[in-house]
C-alpha atoms as a PDB file:
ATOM      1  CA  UNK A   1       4.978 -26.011   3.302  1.00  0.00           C
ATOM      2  CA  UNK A   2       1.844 -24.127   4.552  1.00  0.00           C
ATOM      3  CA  UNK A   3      -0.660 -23.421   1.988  1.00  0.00           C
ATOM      4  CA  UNK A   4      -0.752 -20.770  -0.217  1.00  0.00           C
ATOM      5  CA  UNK A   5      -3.843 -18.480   0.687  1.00  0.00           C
ATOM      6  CA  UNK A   6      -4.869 -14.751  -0.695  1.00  0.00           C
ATOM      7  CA  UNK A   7      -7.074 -12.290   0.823  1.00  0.00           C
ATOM      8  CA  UNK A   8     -10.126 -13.814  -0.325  1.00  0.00           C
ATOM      9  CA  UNK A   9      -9.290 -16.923   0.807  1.00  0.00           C
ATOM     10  CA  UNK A  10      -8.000 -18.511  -2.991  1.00  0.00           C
ATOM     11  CA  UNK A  11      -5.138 -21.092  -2.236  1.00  0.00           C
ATOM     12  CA  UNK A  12      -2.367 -20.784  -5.133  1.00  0.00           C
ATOM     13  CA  UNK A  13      -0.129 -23.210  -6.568  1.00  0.00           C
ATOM     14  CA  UNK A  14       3.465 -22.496  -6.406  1.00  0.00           C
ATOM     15  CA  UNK A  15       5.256 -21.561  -9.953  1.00  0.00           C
ATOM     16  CA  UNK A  16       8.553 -21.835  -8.566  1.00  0.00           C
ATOM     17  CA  UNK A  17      11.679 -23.030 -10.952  1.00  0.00           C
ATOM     18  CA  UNK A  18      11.293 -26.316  -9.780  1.00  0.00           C
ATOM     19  CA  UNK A  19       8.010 -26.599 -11.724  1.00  0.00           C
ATOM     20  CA  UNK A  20       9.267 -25.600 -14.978  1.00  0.00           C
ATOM     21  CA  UNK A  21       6.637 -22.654 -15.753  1.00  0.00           C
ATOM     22  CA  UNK A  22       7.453 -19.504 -16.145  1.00  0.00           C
ATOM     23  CA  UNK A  23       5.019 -16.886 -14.692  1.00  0.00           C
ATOM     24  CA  UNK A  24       4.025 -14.477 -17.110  1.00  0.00           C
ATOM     25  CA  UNK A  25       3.014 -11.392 -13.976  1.00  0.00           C
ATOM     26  CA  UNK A  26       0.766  -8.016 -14.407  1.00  0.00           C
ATOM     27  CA  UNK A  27       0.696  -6.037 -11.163  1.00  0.00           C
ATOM     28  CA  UNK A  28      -2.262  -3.114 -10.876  1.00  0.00           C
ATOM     29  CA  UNK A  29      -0.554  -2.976  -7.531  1.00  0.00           C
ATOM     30  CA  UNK A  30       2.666  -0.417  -7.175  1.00  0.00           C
ATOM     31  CA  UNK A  31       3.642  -1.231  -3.411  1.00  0.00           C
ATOM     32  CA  UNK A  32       3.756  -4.767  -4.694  1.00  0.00           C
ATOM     33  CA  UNK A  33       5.512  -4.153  -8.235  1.00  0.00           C
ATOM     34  CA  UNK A  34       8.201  -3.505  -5.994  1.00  0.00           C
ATOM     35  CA  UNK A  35       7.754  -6.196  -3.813  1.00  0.00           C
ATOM     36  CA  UNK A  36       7.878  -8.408  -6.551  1.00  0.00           C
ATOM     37  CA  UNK A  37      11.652  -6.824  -7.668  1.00  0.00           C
ATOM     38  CA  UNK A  38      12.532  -6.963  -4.301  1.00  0.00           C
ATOM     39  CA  UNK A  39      11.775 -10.621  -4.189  1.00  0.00           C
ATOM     40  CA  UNK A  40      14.218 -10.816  -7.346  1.00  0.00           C
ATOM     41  CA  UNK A  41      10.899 -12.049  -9.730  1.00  0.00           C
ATOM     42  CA  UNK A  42      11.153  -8.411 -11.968  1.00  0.00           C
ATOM     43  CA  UNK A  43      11.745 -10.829 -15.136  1.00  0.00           C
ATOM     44  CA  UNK A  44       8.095 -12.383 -14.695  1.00  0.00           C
ATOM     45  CA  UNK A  45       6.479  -8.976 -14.525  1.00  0.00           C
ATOM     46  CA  UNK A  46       5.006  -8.652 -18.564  1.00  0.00           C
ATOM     47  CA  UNK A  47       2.530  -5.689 -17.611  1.00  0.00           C
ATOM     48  CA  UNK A  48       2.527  -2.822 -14.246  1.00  0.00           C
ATOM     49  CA  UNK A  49       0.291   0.148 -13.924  1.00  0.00           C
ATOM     50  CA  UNK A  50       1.988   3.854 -14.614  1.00  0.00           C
ATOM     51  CA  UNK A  51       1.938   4.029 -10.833  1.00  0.00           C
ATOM     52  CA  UNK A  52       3.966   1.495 -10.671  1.00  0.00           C
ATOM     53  CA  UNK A  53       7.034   3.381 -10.354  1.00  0.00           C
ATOM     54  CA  UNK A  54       9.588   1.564  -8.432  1.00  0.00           C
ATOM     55  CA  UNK A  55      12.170   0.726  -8.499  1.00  0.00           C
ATOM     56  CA  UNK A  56      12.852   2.614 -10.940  1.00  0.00           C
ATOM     57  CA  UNK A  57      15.664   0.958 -12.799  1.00  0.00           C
ATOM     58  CA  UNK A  58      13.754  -2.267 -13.257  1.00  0.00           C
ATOM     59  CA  UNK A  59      10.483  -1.003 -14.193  1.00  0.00           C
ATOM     60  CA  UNK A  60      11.026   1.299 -16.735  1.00  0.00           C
ATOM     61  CA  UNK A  61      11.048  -1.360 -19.108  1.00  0.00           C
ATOM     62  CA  UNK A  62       8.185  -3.260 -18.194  1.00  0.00           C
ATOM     63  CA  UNK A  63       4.811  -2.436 -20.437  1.00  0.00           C
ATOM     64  CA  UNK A  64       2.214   0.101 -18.894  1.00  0.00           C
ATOM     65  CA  UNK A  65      -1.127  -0.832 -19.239  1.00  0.00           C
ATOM     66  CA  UNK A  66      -2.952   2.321 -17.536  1.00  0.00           C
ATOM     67  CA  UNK A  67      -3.812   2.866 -13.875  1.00  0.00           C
ATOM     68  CA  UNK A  68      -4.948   1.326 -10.428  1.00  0.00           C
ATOM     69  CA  UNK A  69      -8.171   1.667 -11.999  1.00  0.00           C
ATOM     70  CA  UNK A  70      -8.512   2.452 -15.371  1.00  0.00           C
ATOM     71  CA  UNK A  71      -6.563  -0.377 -17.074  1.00  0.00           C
ATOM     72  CA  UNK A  72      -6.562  -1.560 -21.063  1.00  0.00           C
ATOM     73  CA  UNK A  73      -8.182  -5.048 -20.711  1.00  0.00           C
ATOM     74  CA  UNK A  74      -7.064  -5.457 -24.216  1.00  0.00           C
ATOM     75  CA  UNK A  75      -3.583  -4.749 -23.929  1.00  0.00           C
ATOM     76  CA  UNK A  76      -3.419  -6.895 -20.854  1.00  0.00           C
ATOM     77  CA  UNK A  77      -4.754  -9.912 -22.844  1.00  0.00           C
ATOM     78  CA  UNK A  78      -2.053  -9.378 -25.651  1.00  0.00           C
ATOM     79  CA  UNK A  79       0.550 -10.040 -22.887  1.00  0.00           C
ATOM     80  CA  UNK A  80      -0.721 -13.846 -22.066  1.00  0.00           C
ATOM     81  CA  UNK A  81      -0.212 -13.469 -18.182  1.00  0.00           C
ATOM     82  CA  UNK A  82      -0.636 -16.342 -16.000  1.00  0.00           C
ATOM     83  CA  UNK A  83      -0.779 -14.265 -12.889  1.00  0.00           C
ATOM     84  CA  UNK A  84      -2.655 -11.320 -11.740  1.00  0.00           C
ATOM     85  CA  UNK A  85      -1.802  -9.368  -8.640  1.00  0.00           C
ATOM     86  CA  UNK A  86      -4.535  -6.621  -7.363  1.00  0.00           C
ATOM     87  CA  UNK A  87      -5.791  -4.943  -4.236  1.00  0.00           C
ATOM     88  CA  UNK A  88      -9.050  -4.673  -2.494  1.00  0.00           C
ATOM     89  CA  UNK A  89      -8.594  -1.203  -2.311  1.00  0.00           C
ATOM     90  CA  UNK A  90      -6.675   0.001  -5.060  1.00  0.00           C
ATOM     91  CA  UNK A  91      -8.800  -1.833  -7.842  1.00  0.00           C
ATOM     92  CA  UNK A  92     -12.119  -2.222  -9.450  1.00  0.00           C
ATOM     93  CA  UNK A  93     -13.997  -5.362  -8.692  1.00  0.00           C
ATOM     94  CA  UNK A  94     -15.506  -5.105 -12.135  1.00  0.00           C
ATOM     95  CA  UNK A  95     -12.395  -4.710 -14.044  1.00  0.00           C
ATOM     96  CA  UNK A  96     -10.533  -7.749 -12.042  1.00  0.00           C
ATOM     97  CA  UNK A  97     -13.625 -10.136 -12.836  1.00  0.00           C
ATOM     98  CA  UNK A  98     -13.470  -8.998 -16.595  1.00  0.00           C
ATOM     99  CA  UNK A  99      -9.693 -10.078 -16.361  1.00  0.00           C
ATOM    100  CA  UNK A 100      -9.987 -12.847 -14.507  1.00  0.00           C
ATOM    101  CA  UNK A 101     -12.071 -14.544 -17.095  1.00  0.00           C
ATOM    102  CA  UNK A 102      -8.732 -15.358 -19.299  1.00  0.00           C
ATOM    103  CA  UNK A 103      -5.763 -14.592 -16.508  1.00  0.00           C
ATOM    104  CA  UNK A 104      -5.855 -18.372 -14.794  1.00  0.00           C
ATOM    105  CA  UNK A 105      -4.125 -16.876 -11.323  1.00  0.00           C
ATOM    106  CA  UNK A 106      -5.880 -13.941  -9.514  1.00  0.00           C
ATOM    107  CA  UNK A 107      -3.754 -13.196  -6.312  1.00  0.00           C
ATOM    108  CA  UNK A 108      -5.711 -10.529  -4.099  1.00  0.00           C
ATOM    109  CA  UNK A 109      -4.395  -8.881  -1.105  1.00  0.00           C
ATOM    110  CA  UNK A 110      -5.431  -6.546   1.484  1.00  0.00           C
ATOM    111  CA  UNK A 111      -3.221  -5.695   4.118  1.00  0.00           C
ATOM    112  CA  UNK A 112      -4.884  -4.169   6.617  1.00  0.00           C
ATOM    113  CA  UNK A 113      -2.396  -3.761   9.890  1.00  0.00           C
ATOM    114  CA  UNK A 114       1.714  -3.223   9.307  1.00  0.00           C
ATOM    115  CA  UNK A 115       2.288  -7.365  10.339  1.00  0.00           C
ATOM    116  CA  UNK A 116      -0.130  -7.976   7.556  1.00  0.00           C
ATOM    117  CA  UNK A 117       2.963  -7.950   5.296  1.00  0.00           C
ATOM    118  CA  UNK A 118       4.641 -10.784   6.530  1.00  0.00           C
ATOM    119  CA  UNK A 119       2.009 -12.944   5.247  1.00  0.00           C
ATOM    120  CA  UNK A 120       1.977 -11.435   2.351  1.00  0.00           C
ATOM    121  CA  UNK A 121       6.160 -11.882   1.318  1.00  0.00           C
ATOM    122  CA  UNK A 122       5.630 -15.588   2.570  1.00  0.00           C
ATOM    123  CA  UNK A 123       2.589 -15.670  -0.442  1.00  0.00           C
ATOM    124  CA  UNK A 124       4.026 -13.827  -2.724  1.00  0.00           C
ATOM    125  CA  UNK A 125       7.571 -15.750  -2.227  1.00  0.00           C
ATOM    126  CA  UNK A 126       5.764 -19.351  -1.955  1.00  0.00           C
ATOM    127  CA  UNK A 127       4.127 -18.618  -4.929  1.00  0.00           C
ATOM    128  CA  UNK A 128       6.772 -17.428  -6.653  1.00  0.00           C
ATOM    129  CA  UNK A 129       9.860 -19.747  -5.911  1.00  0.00           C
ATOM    130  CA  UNK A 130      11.128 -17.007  -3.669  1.00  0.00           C
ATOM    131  CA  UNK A 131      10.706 -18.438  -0.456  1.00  0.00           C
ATOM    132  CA  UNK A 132      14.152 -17.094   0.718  1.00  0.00           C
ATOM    133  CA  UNK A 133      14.126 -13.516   0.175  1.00  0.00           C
ATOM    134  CA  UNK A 134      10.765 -13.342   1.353  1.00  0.00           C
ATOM    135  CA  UNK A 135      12.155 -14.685   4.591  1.00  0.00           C
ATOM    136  CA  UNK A 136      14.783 -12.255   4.442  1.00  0.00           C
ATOM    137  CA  UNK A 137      12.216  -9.342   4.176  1.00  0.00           C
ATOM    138  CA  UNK A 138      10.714 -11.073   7.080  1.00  0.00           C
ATOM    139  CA  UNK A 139      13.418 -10.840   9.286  1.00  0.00           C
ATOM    140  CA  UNK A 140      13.896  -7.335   7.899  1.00  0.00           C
ATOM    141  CA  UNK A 141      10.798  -5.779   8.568  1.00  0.00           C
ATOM    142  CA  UNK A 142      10.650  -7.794  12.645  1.00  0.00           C
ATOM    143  CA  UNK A 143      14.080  -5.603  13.352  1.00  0.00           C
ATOM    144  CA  UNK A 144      12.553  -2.465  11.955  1.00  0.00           C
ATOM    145  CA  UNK A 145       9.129  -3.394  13.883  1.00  0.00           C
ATOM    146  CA  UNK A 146      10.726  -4.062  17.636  1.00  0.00           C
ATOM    147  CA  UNK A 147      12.903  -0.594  17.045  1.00  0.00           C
ATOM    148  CA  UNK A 148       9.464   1.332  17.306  1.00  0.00           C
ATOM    149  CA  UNK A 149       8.692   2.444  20.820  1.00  0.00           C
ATOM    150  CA  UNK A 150       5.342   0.039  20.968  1.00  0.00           C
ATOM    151  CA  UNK A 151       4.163   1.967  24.580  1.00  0.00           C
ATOM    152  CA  UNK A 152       4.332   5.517  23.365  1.00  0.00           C
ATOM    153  CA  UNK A 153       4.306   7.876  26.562  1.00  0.00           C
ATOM    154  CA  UNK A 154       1.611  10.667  24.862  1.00  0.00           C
ATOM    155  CA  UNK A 155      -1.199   9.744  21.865  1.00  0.00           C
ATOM    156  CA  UNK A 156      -1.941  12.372  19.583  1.00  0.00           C
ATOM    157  CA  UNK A 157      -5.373  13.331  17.440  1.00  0.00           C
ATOM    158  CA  UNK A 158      -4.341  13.677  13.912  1.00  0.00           C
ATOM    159  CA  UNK A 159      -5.956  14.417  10.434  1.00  0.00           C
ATOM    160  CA  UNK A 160      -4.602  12.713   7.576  1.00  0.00           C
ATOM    161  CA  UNK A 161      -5.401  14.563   4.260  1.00  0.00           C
ATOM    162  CA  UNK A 162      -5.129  12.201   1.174  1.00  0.00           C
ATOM    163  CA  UNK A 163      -7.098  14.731  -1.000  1.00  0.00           C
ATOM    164  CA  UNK A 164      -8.729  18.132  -1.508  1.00  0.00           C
ATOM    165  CA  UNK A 165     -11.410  19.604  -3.220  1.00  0.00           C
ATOM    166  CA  UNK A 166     -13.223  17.685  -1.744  1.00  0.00           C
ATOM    167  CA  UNK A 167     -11.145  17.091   1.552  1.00  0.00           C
ATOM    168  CA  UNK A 168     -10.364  13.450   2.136  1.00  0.00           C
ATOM    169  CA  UNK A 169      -9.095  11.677   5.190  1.00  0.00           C
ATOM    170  CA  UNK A 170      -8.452   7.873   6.295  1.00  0.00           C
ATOM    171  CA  UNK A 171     -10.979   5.421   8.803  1.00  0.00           C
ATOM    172  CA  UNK A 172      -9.434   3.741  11.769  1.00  0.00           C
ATOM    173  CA  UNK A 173      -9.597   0.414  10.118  1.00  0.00           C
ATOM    174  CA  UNK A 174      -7.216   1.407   6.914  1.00  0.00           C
ATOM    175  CA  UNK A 175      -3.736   0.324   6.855  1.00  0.00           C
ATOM    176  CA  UNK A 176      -2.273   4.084   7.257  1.00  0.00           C
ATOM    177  CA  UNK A 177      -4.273   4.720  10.293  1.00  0.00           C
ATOM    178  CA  UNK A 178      -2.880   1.160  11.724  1.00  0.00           C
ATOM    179  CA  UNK A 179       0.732   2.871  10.794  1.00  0.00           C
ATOM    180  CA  UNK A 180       0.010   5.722  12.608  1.00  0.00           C
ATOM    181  CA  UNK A 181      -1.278   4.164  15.711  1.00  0.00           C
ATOM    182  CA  UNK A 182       2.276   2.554  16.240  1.00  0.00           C
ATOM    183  CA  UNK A 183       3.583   5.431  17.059  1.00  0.00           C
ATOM    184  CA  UNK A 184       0.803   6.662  18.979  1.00  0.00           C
ATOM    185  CA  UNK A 185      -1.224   9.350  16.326  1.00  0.00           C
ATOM    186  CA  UNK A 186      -4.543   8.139  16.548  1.00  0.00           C
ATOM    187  CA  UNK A 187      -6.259   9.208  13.030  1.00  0.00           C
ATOM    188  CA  UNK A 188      -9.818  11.938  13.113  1.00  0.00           C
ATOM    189  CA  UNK A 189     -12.743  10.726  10.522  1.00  0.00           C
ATOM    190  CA  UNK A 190     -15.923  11.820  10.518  1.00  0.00           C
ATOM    191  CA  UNK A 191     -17.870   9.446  13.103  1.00  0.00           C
ATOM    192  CA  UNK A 192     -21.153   8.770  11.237  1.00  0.00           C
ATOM    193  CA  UNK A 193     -19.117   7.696   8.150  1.00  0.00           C
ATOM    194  CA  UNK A 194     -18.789   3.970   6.804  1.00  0.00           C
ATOM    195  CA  UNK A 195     -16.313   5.146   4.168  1.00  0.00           C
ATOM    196  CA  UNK A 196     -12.931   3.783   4.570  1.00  0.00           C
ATOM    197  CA  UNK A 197     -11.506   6.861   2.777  1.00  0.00           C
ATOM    198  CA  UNK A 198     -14.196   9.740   3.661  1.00  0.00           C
ATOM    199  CA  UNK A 199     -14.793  12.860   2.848  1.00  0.00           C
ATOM    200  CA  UNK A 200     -15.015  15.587   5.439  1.00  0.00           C
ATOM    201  CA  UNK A 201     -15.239  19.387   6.124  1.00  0.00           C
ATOM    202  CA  UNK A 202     -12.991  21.092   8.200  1.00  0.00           C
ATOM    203  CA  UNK A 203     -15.978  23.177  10.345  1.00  0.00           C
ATOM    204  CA  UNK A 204     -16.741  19.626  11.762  1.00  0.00           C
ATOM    205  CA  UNK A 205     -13.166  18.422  12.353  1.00  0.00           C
ATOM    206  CA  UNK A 206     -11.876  21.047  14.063  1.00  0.00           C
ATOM    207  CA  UNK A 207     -14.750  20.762  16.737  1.00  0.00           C
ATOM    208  CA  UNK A 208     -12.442  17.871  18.340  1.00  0.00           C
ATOM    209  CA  UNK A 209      -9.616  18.378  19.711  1.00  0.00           C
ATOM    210  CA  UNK A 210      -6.860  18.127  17.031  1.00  0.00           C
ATOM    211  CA  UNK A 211      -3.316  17.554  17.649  1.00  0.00           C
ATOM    212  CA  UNK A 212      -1.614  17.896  14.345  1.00  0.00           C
ATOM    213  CA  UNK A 213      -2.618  17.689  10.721  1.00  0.00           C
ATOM    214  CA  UNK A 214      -0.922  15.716   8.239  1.00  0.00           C
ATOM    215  CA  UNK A 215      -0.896  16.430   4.708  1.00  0.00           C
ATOM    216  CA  UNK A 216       0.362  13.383   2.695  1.00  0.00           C
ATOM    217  CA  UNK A 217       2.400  13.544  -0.816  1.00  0.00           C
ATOM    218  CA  UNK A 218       0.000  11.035  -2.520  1.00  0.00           C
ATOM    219  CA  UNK A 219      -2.568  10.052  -3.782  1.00  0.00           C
ATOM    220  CA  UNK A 220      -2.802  14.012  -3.968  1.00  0.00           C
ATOM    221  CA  UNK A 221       0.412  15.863  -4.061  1.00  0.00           C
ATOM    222  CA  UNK A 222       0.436  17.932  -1.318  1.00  0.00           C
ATOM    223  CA  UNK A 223       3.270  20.264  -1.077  1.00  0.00           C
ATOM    224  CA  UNK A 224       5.182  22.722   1.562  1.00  0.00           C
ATOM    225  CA  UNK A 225       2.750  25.582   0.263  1.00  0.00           C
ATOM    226  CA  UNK A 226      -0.438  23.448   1.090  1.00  0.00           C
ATOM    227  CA  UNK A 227       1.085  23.160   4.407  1.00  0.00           C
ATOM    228  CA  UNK A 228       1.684  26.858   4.785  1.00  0.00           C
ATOM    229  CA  UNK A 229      -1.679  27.909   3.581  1.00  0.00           C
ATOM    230  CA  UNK A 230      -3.495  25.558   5.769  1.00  0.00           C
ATOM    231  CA  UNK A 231      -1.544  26.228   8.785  1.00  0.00           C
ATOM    232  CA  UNK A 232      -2.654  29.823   8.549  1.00  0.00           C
ATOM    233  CA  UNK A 233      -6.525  29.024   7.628  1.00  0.00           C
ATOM    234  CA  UNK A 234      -6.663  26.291  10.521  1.00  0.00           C
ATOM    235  CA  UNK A 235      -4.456  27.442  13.422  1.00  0.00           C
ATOM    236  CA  UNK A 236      -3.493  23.696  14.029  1.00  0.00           C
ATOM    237  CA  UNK A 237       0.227  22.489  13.003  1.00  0.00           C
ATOM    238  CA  UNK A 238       0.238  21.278   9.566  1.00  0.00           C
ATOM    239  CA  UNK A 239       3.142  18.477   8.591  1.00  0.00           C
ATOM    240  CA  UNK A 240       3.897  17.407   5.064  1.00  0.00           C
ATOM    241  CA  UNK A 241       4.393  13.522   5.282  1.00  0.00           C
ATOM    242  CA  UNK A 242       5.546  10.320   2.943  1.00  0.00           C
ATOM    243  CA  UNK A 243       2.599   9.130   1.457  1.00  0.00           C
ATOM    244  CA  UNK A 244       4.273   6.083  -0.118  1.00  0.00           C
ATOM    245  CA  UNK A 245       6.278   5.486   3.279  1.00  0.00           C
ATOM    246  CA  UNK A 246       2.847   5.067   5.305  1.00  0.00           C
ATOM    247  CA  UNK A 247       0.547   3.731   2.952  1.00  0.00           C
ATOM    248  CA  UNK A 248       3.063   1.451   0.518  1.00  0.00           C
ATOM    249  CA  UNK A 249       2.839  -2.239   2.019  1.00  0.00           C
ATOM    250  CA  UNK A 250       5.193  -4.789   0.862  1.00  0.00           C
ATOM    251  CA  UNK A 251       8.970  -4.069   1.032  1.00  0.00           C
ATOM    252  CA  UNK A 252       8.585  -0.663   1.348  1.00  0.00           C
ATOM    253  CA  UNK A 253       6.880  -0.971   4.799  1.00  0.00           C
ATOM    254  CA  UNK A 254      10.118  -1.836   6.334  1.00  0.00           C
ATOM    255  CA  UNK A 255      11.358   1.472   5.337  1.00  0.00           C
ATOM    256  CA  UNK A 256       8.170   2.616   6.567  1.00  0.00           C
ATOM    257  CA  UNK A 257       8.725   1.848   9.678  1.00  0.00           C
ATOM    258  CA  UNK A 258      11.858   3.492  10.294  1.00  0.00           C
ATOM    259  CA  UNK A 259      10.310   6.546   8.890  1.00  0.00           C
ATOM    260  CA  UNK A 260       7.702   6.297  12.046  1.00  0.00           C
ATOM    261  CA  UNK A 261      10.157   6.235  14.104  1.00  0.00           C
ATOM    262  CA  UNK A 262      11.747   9.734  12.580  1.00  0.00           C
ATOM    263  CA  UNK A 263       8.077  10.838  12.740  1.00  0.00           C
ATOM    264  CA  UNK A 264       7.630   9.804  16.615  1.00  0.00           C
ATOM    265  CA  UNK A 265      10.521  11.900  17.249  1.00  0.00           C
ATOM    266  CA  UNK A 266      10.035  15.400  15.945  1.00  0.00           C
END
């Protein structure tokens, strides 16, 4: 068995059934909440974020403990978890090393590029005891992958809008943009930025040359009437687009990538 590693390099023991310990799991992560049910391990989740909405049926009865980045640090310690799932991006350094000084398991990731998520079902699955369905998702999301068209005939420039007031758009090295660029829709930041998720005005972006410009239905809940009104202010098509379908990794990404595919072709 290859060794358990997370994305800051801390290898994890496996906790499957064979070791008799049950996990005790809080996810501040949604996309992997419902990897985690997908995996079949929704009884060893004790604590999710209110963001952590899917699916549905099995999380509604799991304990909220606030958001991505505002969590209650006491009402996480009343649930005794042994494991600790967060994100790079999603969560507060400060918060995970205040919770990591009584949670004895910290599992980080960061995907960064779609294939990213294979290593994370195999971590999350080795971990776990659920080395099988995480080589099912596997398999799942390499059939979904070779479907795409990986030598698109035309690239398009594209702004991806993840906020306003301010505006906010995604860098070239964030996992969305990586999404995108399978099916050839190269993503517009600002070029003297740093910022993985900058902010940007509209006078500067539209003084390259600008395909299309996607509005996304989260973080910010863009709508059809953003679209409209934008469409008409900018002169540029304006699409309304999945947030959770290009930015969710874990199992979702395999749905993700058929829904490039429906993008590449309209």
């Amino acid at each position: 068995m290859s060794m358990l590693i997370d994305a800051l390099g801390t290898v994890h023991q496996s906790y499957g059934a064979d070791t008799g310990v049950e996990p005790r799991i809080v996810s501040l992560v949604p996309s992997i909440t419902e990897l985690v049910c997908e995996l079949g391990l929704s009884s060893y989740l004790v604590g999710r974020t209110g963001f952590c909405i899917h699916p549905k049926s099995m999380v509604q009865t799991i304990p909220k403990i606030g958001g991505t980045k505002d969590v209650n640090i006491e009402k996480i310690r009343k649930l005794a978890p042994t494991h600790l799932i967060v994100n790079i991006d999603e969560n507060e350094k400060p918060t995970v090393e205040a919770l990591a000084e009584f949670i004895p398991n910290v599992i980080v990731t960061h995907p960064l590029v779609p294939r990213d998520n294979l290593a994370l079902y195999q971590l999350l699955g080795g971990i776990f005891g659920a080395q099988e369905q995480a080589q099912e998702l596997c398999s799942q999301f390499e059939v979904a992958y070779a479907a795409l068209d990986h030598t698109p005939a035309n690239t398009e420039q594209v702004v991806y809008c993840i906020w306003q007031d301010p505006w906010m758009t995604v860098s070239r090295n964030t996992y969305i943009a990586a999404m995108l660029a399978l099916i050839g829709w190269q993503t517009w930041s600002p070029p003297n930025s740093i910022l993985r998720y900058p902010g940007f005005q509209w006078t500067g972006a539209l003084q390259h040359p600008i395909d299309r410009v996607l509005l996304s239905t989260e973080p910010y809940r863009f709508t059809e009437s953003n679209v409209d009104a934008l469409e008409k202010q900018l002169g540029v098509p304006v699409q309304l687009v999945d947030g959770e379908m290009l930015s969710w990794y874990g199992s979702r990404a395999i749905a993700g990538l058929q829904y490039l595919k429906l993008l590449a072709q309209q």
